[in-house]
Protein backbone atom coordinates (compact mmCIF):
# COMPACT_ATOMS: atom_id res chain seq x y z
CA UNK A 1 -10.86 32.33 -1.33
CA UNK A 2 -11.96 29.84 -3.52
CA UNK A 3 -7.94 28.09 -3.85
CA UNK A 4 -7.89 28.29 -0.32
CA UNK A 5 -11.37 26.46 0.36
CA UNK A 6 -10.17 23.71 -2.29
CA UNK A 7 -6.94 22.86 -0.65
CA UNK A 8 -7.60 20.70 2.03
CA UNK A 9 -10.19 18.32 0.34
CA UNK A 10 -7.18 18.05 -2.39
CA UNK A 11 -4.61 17.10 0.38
CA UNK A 12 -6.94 14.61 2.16
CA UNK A 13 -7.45 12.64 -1.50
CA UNK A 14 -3.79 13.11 -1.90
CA UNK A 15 -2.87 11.65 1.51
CA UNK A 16 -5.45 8.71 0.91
CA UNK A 17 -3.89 7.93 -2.34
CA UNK A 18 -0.67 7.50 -0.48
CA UNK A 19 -1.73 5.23 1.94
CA UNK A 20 -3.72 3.30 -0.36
CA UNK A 21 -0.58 2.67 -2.66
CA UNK A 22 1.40 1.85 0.34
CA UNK A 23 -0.91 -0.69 1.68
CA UNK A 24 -0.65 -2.32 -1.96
CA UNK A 25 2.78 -2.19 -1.78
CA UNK A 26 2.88 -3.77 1.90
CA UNK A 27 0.17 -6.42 1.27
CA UNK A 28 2.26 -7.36 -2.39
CA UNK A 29 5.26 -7.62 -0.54
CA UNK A 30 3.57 -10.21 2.39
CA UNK A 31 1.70 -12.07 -0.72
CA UNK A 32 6.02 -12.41 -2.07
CA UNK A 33 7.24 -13.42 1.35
CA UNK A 34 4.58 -15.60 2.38
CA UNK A 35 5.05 -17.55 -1.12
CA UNK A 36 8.62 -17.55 -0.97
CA UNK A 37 8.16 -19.44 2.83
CA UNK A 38 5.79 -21.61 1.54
CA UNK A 39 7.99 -22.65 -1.28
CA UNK A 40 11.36 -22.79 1.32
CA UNK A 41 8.72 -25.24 3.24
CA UNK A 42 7.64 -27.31 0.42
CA UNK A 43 11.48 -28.01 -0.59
CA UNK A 44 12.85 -28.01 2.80
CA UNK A 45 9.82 -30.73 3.93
């Protein structure tokens, strides 16, 4: 009774943990791309 009651709470953490390391992932890979355009900008200007 007890496993069962603790599950979900454990699954919505879990699931929130996910999506918070794939918006860090996401946002790091925009911060990459937008300085590699900037840079391809600069040199290209």
């Amino acid at each position: 009774m007890l496993l069962v009651a603790a599950k979900p709470p454990l699954r919505v953490f879990f699931f929130d943990a996910e999506m918070v390391i794939l918006l860090l992932i996401i946002s790091h890979c925009m911060n990459i791309l937008a300085e590699k355009l900037l840079v391809w900008l600069f040199v290209n200007h």
